[in-house]
C-alpha atoms as a PDB file:
ATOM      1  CA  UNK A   1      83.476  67.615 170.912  1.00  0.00           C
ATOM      2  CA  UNK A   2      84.219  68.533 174.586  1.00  0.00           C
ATOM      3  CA  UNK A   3      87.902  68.734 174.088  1.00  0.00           C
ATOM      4  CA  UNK A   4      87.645  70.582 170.681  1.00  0.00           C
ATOM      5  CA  UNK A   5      84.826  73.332 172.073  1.00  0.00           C
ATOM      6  CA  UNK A   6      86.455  73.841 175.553  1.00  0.00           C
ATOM      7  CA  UNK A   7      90.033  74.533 173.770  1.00  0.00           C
ATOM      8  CA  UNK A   8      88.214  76.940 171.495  1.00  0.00           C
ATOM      9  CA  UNK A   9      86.779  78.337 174.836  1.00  0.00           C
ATOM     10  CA  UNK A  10      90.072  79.035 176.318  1.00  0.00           C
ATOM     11  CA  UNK A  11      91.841  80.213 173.247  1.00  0.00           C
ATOM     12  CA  UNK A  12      88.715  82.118 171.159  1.00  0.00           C
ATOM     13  CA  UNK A  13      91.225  84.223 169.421  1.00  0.00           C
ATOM     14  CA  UNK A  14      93.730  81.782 168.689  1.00  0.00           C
ATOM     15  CA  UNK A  15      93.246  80.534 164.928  1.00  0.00           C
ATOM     16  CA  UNK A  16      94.258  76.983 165.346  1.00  0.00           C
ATOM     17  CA  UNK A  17      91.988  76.951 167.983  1.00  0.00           C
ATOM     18  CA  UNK A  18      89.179  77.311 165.798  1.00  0.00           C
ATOM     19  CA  UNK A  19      91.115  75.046 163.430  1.00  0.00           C
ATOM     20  CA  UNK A  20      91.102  72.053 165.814  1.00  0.00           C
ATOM     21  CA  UNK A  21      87.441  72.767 166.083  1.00  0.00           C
ATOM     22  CA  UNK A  22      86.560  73.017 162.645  1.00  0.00           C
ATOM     23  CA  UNK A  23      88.332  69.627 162.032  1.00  0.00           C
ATOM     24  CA  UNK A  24      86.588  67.899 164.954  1.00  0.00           C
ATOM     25  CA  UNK A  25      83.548  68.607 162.949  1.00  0.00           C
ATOM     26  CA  UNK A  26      84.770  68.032 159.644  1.00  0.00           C
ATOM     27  CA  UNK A  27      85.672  64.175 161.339  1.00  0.00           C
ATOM     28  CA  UNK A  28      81.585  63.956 162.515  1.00  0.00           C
ATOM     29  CA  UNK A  29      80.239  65.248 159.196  1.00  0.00           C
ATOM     30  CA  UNK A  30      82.629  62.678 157.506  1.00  0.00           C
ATOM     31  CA  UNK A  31      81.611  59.384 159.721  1.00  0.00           C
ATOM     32  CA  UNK A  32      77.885  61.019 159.669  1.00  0.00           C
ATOM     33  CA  UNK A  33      78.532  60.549 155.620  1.00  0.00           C
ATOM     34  CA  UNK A  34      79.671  56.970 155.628  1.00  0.00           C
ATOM     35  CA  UNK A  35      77.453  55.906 158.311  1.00  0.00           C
ATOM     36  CA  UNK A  36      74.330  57.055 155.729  1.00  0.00           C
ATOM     37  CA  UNK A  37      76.092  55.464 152.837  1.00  0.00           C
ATOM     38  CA  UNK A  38      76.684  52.529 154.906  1.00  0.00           C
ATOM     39  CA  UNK A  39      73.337  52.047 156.167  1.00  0.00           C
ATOM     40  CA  UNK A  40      71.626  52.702 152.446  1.00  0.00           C
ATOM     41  CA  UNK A  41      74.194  50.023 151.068  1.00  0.00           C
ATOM     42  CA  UNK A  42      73.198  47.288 153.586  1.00  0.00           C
ATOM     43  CA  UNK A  43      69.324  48.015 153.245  1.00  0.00           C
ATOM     44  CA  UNK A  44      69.296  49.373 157.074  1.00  0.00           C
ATOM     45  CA  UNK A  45      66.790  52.184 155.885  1.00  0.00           C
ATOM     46  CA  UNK A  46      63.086  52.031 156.169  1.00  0.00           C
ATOM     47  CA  UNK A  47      61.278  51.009 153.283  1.00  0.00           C
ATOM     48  CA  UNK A  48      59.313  54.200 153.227  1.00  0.00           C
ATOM     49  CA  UNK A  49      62.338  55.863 152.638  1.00  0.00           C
ATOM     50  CA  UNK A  50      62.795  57.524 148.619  1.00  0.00           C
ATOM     51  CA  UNK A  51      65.550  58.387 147.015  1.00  0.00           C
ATOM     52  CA  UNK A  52      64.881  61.867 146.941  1.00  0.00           C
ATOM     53  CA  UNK A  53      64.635  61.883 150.974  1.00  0.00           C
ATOM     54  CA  UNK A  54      67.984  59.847 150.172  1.00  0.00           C
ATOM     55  CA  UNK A  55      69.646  62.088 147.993  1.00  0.00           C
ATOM     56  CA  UNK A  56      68.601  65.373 150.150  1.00  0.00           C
ATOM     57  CA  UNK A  57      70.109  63.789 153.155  1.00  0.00           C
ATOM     58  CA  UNK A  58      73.714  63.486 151.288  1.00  0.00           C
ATOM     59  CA  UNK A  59      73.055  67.149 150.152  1.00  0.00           C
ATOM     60  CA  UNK A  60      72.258  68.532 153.635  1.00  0.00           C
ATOM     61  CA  UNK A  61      75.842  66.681 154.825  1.00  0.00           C
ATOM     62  CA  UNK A  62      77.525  68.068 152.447  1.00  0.00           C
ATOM     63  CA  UNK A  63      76.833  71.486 152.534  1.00  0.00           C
ATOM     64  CA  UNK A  64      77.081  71.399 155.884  1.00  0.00           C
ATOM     65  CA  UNK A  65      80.377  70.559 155.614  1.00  0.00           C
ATOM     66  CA  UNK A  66      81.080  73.259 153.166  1.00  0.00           C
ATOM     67  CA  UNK A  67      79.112  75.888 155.374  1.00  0.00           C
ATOM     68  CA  UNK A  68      81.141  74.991 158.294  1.00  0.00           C
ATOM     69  CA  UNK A  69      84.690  74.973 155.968  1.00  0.00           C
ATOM     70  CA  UNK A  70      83.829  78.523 155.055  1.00  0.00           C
ATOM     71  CA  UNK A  71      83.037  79.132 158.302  1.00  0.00           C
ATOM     72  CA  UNK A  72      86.575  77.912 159.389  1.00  0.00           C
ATOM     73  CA  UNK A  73      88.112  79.997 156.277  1.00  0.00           C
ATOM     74  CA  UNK A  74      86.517  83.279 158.035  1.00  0.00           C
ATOM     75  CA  UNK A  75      89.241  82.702 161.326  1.00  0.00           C
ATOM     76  CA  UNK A  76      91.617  84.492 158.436  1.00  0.00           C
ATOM     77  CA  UNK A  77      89.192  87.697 158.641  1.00  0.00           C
ATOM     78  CA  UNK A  78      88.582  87.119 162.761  1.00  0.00           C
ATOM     79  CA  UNK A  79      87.956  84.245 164.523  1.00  0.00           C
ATOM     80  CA  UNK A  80      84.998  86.037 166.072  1.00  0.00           C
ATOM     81  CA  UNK A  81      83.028  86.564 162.778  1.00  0.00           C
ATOM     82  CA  UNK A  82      84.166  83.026 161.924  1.00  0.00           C
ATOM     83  CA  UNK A  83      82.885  81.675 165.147  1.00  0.00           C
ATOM     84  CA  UNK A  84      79.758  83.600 164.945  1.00  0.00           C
ATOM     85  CA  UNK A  85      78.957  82.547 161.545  1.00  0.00           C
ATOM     86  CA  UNK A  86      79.410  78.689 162.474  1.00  0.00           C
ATOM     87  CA  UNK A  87      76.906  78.917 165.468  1.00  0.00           C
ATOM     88  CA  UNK A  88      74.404  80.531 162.797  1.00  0.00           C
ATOM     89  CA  UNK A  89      74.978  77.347 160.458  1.00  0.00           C
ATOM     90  CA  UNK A  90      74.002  75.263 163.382  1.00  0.00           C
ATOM     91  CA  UNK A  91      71.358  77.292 164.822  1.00  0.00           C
ATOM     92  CA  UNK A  92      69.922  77.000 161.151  1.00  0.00           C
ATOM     93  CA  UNK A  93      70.255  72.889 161.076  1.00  0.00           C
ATOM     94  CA  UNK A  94      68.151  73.002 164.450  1.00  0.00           C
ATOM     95  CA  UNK A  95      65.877  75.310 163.795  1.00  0.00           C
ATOM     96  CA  UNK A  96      64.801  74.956 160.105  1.00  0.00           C
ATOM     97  CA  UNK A  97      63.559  71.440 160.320  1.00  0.00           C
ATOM     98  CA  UNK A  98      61.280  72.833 162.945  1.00  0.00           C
ATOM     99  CA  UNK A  99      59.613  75.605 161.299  1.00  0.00           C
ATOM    100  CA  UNK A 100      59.374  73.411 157.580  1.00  0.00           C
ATOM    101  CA  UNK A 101      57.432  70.502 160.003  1.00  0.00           C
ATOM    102  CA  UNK A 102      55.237  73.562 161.953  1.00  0.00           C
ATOM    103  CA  UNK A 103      53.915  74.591 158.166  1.00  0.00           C
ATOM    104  CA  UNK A 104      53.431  71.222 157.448  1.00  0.00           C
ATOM    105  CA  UNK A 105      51.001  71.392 159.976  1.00  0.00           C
END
């Protein structure tokens, strides 16, 4: 990530820029993907864990993914608005989790 975010520093208007970024985090969300189907497969999950905590998991990598390929698809528009709209997909995968667990409460 530090070479991918501190190229897209230096160049923030230059589309493959944002390209190279993109992909680095394509390549996480990908080994992030077989990691979890790895670890289900070979029984490394808790026992407490249920297929629908399972299943959700997979669905919040993969849209992820998708959220951050539109994202990447928005550098056609401006790189700015495509930027801005991938820190808001993070922002929302860090801060979400928080507020469903403070109603919880």
């Amino acid at each position: 990530m530090p070479f991918s975010t501190a190229l897209l520093a230096s160049f923030i208007t230059y589309r493959l820029a944002l390209v190279v970024y993109w992909l680095n985090i394509l390549l996480l969300g990908a080994v992030l993907f077989v990691s979890w189907r790895y670890a289900q497969r070979s029984g490394l999950l808790k026992d407490e864990t249920t297929d629908e905590m399972r299943s959700a998991t997979e669905r919040r990598i993969v849209i992820a993914q998708t959220l951050y390929a539109f994202g990447a698809l928005l550098c056609v528009v401006n790189t700015y608005v495509s930027i801005v709209f991938i820190v808001l997909v993070q922002l929302n995968y860090v801060i979400a989790p928080r507020i469903r667990l403070l109603y919880r409460l």
